[in-house]
PDB file of N, CA and C in Angstrom:
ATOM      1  N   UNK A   1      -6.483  -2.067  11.948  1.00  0.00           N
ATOM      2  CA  UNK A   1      -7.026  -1.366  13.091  1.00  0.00           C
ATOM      3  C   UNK A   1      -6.411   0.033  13.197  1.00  0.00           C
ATOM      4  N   UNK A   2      -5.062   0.088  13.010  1.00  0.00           N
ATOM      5  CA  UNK A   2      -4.842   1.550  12.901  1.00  0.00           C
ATOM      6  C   UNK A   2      -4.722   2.023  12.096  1.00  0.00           C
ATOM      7  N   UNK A   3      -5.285   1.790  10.705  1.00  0.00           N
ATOM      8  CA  UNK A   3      -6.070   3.000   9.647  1.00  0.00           C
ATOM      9  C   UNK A   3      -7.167   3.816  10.282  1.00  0.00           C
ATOM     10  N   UNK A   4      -8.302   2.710  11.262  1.00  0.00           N
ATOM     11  CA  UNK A   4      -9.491   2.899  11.392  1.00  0.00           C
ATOM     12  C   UNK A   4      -9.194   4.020  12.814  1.00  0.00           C
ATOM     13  N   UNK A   5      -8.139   3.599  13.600  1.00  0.00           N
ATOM     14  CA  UNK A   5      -7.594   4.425  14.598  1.00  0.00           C
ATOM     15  C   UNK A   5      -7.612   5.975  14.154  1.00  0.00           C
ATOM     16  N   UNK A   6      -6.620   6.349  12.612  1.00  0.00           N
ATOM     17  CA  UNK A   6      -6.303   7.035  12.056  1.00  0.00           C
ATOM     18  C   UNK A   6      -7.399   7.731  11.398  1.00  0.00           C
ATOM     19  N   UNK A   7      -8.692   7.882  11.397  1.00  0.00           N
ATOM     20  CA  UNK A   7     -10.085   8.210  11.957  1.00  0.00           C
ATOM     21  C   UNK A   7     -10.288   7.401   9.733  1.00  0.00           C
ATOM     22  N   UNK A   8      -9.797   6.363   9.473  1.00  0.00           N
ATOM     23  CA  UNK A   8      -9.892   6.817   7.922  1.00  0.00           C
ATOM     24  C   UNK A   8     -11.370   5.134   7.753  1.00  0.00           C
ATOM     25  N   UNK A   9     -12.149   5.463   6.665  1.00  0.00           N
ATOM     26  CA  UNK A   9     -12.599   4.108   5.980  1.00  0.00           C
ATOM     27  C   UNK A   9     -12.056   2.826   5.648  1.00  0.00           C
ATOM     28  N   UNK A  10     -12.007   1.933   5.658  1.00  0.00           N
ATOM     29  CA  UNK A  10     -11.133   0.696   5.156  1.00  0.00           C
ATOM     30  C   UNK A  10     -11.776  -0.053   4.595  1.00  0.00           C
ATOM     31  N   UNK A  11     -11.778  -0.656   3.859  1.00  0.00           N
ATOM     32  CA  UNK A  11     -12.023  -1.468   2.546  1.00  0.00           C
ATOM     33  C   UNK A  11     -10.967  -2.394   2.115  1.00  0.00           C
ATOM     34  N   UNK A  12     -11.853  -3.398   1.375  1.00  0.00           N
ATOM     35  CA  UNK A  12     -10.171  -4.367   0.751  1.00  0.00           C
ATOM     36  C   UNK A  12     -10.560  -4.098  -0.890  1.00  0.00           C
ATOM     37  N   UNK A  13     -10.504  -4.780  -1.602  1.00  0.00           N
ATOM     38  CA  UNK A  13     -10.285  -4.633  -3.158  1.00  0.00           C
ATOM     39  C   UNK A  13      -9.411  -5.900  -4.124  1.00  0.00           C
ATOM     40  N   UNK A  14     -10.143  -6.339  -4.897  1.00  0.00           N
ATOM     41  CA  UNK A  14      -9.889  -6.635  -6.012  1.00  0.00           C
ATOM     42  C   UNK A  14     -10.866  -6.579  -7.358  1.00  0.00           C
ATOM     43  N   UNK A  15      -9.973  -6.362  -8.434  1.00  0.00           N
ATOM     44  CA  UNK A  15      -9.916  -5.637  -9.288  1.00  0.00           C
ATOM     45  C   UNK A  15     -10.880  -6.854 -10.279  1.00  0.00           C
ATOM     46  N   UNK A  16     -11.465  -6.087 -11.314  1.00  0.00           N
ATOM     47  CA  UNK A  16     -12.099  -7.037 -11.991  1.00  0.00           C
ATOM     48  C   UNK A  16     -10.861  -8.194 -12.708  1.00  0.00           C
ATOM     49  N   UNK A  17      -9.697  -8.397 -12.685  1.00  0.00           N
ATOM     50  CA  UNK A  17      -9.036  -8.605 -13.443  1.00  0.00           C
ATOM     51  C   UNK A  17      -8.376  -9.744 -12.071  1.00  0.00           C
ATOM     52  N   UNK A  18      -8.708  -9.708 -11.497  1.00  0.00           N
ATOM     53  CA  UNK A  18      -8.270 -10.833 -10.159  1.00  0.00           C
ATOM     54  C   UNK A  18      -7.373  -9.909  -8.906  1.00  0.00           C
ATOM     55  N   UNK A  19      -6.924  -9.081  -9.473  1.00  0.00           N
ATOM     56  CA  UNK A  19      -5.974  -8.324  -8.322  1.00  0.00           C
ATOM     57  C   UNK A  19      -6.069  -7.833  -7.180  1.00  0.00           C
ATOM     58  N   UNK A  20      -5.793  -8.337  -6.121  1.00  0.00           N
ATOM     59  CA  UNK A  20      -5.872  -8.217  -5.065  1.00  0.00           C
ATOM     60  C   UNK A  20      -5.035  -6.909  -4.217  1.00  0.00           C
ATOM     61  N   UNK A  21      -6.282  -6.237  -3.729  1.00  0.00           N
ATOM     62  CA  UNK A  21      -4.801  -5.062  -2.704  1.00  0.00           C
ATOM     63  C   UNK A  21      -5.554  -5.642  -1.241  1.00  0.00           C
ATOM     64  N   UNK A  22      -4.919  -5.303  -0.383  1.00  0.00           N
ATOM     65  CA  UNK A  22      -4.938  -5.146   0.686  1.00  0.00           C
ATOM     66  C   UNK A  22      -6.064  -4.440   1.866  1.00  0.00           C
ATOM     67  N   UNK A  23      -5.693  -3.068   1.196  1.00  0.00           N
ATOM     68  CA  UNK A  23      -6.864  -2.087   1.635  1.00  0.00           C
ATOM     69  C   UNK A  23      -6.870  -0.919   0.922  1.00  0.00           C
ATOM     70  N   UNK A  24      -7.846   0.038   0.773  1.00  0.00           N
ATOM     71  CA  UNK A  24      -8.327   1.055   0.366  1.00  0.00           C
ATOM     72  C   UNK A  24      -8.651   1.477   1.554  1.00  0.00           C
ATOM     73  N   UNK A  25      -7.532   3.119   1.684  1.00  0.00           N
ATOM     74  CA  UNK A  25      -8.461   3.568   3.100  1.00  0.00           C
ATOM     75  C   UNK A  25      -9.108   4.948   2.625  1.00  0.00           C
ATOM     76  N   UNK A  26      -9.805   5.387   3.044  1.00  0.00           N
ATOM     77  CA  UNK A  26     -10.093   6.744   2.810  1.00  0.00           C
ATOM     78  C   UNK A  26     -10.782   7.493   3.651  1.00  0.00           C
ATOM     79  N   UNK A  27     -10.459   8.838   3.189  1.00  0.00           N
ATOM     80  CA  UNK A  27      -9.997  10.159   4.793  1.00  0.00           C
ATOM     81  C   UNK A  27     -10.579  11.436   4.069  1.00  0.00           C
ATOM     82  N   UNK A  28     -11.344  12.321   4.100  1.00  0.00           N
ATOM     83  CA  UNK A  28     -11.012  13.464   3.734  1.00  0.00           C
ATOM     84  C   UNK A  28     -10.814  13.622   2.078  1.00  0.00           C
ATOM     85  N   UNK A  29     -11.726  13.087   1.548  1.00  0.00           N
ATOM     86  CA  UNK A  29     -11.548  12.839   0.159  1.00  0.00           C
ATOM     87  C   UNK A  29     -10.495  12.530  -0.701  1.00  0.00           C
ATOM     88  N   UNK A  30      -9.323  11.940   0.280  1.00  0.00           N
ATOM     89  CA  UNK A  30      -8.111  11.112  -0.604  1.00  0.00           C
ATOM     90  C   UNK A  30      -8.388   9.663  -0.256  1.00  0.00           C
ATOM     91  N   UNK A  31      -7.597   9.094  -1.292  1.00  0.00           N
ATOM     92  CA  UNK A  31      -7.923   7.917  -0.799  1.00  0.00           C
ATOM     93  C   UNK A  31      -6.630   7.097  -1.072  1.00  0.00           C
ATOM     94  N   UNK A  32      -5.922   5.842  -0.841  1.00  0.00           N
ATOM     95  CA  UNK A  32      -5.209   4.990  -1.055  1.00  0.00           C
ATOM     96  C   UNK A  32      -5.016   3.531  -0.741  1.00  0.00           C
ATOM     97  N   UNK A  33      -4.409   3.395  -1.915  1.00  0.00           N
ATOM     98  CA  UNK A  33      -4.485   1.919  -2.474  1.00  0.00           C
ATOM     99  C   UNK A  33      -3.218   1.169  -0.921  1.00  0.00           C
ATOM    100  N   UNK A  34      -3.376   0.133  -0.566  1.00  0.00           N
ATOM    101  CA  UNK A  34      -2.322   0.155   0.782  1.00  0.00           C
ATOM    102  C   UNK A  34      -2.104  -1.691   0.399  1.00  0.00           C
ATOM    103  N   UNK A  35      -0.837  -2.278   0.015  1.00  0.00           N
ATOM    104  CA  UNK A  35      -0.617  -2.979   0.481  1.00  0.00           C
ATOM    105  C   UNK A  35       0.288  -3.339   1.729  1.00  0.00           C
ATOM    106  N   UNK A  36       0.444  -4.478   2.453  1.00  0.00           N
ATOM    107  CA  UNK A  36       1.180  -4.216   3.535  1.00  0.00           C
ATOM    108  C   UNK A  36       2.218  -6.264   3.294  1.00  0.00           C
ATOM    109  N   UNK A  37       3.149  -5.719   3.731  1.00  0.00           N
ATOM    110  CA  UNK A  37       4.300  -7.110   3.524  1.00  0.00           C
ATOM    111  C   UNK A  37       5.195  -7.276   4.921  1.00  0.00           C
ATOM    112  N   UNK A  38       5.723  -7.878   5.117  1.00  0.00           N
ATOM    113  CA  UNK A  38       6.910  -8.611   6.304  1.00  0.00           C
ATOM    114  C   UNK A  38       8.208  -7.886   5.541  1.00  0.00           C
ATOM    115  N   UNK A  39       8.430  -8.421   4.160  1.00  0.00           N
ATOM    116  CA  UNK A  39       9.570  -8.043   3.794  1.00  0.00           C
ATOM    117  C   UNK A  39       8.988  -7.380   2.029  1.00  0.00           C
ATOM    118  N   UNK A  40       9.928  -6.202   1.798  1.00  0.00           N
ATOM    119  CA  UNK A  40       9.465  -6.202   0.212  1.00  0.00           C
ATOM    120  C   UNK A  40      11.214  -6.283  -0.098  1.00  0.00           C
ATOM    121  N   UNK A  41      11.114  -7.275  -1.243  1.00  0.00           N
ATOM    122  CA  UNK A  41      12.461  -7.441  -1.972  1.00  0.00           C
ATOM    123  C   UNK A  41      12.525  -8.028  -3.295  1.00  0.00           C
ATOM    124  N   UNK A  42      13.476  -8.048  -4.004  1.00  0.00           N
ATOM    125  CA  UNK A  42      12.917  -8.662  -5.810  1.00  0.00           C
ATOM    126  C   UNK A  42      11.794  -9.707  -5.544  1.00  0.00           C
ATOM    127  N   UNK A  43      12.119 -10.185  -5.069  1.00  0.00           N
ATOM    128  CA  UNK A  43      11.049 -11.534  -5.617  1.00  0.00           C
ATOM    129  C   UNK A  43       9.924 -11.344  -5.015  1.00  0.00           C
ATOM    130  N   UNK A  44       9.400 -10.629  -4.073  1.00  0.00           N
ATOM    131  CA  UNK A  44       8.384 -10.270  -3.969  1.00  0.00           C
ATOM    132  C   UNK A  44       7.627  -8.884  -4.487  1.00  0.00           C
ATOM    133  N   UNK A  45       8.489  -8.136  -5.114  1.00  0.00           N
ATOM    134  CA  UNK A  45       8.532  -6.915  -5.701  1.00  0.00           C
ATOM    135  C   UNK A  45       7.071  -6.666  -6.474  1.00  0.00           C
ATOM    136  N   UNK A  46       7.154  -7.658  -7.712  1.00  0.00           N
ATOM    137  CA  UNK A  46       6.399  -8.127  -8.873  1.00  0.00           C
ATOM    138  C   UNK A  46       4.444  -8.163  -7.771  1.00  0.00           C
ATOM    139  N   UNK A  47       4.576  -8.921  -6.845  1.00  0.00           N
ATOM    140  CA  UNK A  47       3.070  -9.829  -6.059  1.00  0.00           C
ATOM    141  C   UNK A  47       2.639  -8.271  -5.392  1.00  0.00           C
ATOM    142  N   UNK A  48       3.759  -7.517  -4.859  1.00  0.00           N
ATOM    143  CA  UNK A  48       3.066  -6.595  -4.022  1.00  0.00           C
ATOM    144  C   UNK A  48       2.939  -5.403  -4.751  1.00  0.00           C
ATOM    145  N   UNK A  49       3.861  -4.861  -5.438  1.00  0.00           N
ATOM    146  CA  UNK A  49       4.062  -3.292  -6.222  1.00  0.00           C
ATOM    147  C   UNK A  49       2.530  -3.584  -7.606  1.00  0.00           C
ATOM    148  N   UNK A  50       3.146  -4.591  -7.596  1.00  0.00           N
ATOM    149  CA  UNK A  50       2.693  -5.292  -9.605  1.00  0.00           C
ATOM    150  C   UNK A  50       1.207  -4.898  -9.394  1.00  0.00           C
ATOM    151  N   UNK A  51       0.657  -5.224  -8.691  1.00  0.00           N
ATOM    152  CA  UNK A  51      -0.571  -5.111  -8.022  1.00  0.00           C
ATOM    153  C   UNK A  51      -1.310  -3.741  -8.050  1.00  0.00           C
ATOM    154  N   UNK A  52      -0.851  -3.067  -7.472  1.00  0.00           N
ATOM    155  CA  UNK A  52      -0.432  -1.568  -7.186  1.00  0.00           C
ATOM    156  C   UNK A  52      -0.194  -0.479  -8.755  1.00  0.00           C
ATOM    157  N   UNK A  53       0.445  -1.272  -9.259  1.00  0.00           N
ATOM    158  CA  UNK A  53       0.727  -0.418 -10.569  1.00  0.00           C
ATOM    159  C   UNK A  53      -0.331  -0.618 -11.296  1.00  0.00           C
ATOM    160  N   UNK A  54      -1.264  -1.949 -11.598  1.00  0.00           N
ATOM    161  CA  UNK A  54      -1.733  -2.466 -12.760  1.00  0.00           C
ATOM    162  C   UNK A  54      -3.204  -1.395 -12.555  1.00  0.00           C
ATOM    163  N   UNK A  55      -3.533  -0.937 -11.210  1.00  0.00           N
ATOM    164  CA  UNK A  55      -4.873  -0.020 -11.545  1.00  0.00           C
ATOM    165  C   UNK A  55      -4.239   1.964 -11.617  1.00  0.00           C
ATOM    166  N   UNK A  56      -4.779   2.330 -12.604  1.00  0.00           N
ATOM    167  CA  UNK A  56      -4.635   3.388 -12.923  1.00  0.00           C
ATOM    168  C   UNK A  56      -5.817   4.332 -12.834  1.00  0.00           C
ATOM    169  N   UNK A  57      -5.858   4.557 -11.530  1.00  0.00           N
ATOM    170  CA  UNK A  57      -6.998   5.578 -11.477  1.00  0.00           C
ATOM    171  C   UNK A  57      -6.682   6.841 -10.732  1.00  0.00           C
ATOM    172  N   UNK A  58      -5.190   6.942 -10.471  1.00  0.00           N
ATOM    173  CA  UNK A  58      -5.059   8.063  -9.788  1.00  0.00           C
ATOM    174  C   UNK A  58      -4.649   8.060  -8.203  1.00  0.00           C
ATOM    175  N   UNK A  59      -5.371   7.327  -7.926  1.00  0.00           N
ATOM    176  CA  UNK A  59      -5.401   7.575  -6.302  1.00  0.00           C
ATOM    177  C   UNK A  59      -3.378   7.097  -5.706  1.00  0.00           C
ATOM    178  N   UNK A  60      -3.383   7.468  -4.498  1.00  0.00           N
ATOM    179  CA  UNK A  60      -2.042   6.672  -4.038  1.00  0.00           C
ATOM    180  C   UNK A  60      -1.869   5.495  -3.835  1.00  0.00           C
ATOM    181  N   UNK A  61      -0.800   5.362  -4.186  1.00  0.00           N
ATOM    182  CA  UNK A  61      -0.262   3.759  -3.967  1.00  0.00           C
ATOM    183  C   UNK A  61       0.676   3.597  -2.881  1.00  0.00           C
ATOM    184  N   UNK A  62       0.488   3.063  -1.888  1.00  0.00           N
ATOM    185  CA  UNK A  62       1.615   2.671  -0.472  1.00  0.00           C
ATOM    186  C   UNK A  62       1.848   1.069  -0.148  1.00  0.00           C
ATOM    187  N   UNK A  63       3.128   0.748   0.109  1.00  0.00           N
ATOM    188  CA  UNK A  63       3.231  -0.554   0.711  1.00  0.00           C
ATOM    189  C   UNK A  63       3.844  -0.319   2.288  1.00  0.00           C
ATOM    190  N   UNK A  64       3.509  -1.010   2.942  1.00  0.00           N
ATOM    191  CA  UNK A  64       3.939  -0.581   4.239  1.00  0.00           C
ATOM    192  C   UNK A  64       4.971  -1.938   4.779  1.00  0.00           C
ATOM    193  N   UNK A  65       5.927  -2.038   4.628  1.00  0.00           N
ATOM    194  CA  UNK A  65       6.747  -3.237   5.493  1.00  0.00           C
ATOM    195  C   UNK A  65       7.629  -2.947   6.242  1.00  0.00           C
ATOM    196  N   UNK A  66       8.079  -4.146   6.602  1.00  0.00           N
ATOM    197  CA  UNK A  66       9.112  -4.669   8.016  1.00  0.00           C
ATOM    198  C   UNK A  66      10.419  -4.219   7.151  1.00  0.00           C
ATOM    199  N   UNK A  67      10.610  -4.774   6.823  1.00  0.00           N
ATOM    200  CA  UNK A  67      12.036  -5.315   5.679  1.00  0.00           C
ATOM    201  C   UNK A  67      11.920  -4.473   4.490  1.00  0.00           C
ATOM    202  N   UNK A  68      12.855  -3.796   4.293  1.00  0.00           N
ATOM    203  CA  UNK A  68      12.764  -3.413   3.064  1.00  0.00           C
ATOM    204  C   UNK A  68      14.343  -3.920   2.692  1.00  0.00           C
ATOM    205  N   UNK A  69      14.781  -4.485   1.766  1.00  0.00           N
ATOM    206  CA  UNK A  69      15.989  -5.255   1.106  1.00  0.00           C
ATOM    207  C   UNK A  69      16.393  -4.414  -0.374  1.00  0.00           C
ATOM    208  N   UNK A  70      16.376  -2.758  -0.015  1.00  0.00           N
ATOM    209  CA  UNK A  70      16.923  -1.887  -0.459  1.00  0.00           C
ATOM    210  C   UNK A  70      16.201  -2.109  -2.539  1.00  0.00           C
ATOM    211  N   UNK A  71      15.159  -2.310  -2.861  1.00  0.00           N
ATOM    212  CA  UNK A  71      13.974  -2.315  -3.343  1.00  0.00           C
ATOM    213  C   UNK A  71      13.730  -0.805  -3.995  1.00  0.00           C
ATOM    214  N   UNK A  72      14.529  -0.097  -4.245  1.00  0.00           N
ATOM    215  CA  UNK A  72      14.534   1.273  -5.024  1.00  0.00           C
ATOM    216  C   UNK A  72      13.983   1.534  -6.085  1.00  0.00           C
ATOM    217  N   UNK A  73      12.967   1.415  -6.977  1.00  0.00           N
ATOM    218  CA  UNK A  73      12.495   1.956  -7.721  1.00  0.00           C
ATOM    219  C   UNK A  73      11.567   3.482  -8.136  1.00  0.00           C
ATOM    220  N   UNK A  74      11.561   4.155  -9.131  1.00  0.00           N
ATOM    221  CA  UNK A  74      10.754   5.007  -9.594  1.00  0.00           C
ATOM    222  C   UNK A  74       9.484   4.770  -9.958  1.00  0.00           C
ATOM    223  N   UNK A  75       8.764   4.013  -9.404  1.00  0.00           N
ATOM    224  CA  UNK A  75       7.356   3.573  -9.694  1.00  0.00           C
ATOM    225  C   UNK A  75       6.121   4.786  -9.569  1.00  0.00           C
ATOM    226  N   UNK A  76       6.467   5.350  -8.406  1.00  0.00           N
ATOM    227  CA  UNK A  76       5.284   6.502  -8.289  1.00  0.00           C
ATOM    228  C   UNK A  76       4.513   5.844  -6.478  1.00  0.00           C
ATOM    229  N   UNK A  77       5.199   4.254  -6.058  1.00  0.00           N
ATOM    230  CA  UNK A  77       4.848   4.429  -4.873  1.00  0.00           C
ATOM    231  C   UNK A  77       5.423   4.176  -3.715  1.00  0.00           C
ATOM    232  N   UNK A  78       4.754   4.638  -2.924  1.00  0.00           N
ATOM    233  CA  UNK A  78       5.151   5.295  -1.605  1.00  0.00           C
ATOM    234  C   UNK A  78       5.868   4.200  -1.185  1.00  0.00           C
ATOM    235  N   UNK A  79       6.819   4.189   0.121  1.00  0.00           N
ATOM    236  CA  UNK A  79       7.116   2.845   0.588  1.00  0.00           C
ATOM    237  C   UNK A  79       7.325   3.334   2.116  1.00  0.00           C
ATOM    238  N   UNK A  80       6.500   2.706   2.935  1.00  0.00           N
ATOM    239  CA  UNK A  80       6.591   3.385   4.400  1.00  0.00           C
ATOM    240  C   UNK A  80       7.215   2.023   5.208  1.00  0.00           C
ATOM    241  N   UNK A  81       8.075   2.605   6.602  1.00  0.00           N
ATOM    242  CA  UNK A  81       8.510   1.470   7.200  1.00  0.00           C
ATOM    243  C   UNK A  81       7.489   1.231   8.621  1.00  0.00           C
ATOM    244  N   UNK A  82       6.502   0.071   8.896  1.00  0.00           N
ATOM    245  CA  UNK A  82       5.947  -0.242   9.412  1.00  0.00           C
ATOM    246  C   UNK A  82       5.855   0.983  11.383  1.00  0.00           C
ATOM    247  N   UNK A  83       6.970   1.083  11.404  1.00  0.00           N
ATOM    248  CA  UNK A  83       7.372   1.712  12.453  1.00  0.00           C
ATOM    249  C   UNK A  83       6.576   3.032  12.369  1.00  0.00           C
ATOM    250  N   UNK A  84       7.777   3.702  11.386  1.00  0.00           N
ATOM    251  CA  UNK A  84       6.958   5.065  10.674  1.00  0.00           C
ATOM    252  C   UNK A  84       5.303   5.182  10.564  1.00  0.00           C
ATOM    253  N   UNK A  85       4.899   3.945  10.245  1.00  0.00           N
ATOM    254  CA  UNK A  85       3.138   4.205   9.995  1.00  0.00           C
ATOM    255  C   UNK A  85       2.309   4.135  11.263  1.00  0.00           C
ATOM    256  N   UNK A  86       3.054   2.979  12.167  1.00  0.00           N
ATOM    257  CA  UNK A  86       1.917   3.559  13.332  1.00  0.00           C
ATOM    258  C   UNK A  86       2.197   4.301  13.741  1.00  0.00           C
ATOM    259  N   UNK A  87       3.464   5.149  13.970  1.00  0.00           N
ATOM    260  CA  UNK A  87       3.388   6.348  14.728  1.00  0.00           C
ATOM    261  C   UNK A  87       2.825   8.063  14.119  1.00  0.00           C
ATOM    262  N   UNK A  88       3.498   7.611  12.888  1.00  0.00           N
ATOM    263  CA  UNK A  88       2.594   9.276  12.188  1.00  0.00           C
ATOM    264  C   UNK A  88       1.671   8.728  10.532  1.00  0.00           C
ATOM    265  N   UNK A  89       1.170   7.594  10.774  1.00  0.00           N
ATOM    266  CA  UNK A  89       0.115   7.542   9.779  1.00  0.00           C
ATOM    267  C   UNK A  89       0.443   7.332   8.657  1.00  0.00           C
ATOM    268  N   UNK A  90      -0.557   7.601   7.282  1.00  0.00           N
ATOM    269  CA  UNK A  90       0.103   7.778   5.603  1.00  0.00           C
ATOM    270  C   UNK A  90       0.519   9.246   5.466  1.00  0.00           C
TER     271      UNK A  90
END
């Protein structure tokens, strides 16, 4: 609801290959790939990022959670803290 707040399109997505994201929002001719989690940490790292990495088309990649359990990588995506997103968006 507050993508759609955030005046943007929403969509969900999976990939011919079974992969599931979350949402696709799009605004102003960007667009991004959005999963959203409670907690991101190793063991969930792989279900939510993995996801995220495996399509290569360019667009952004964001996960938005509660918890982050210090989850540092150089992947290329974004990692917003739930707080941060409803108040100023992607």
């Amino acid at each position: 609801m507050q993508l759609l707040d955030f005046g943007y399109k929403v969509y969900t997505y999976k990939s011919k290959l079974g992969k599931e994201i979350d949402f696709v929002a799009i605004k102003n001719n960007e667009t991004f790939y959005i999963q959203v989690t409670l907690e991101l940490n190793d063991d969930n790292y792989k279900r939510e990022v993995g996801n995220l990495l495996s399509i290569r088309d360019g667009w952004k990649k964001v996960v938005i959670f509660k918890t982050n359990n210090e989850v540092i990588k150089n992947d290329g995506v974004v990692r917003i803290h739930i707080i941060d997103f409803l108040q100023k968006g992607l």
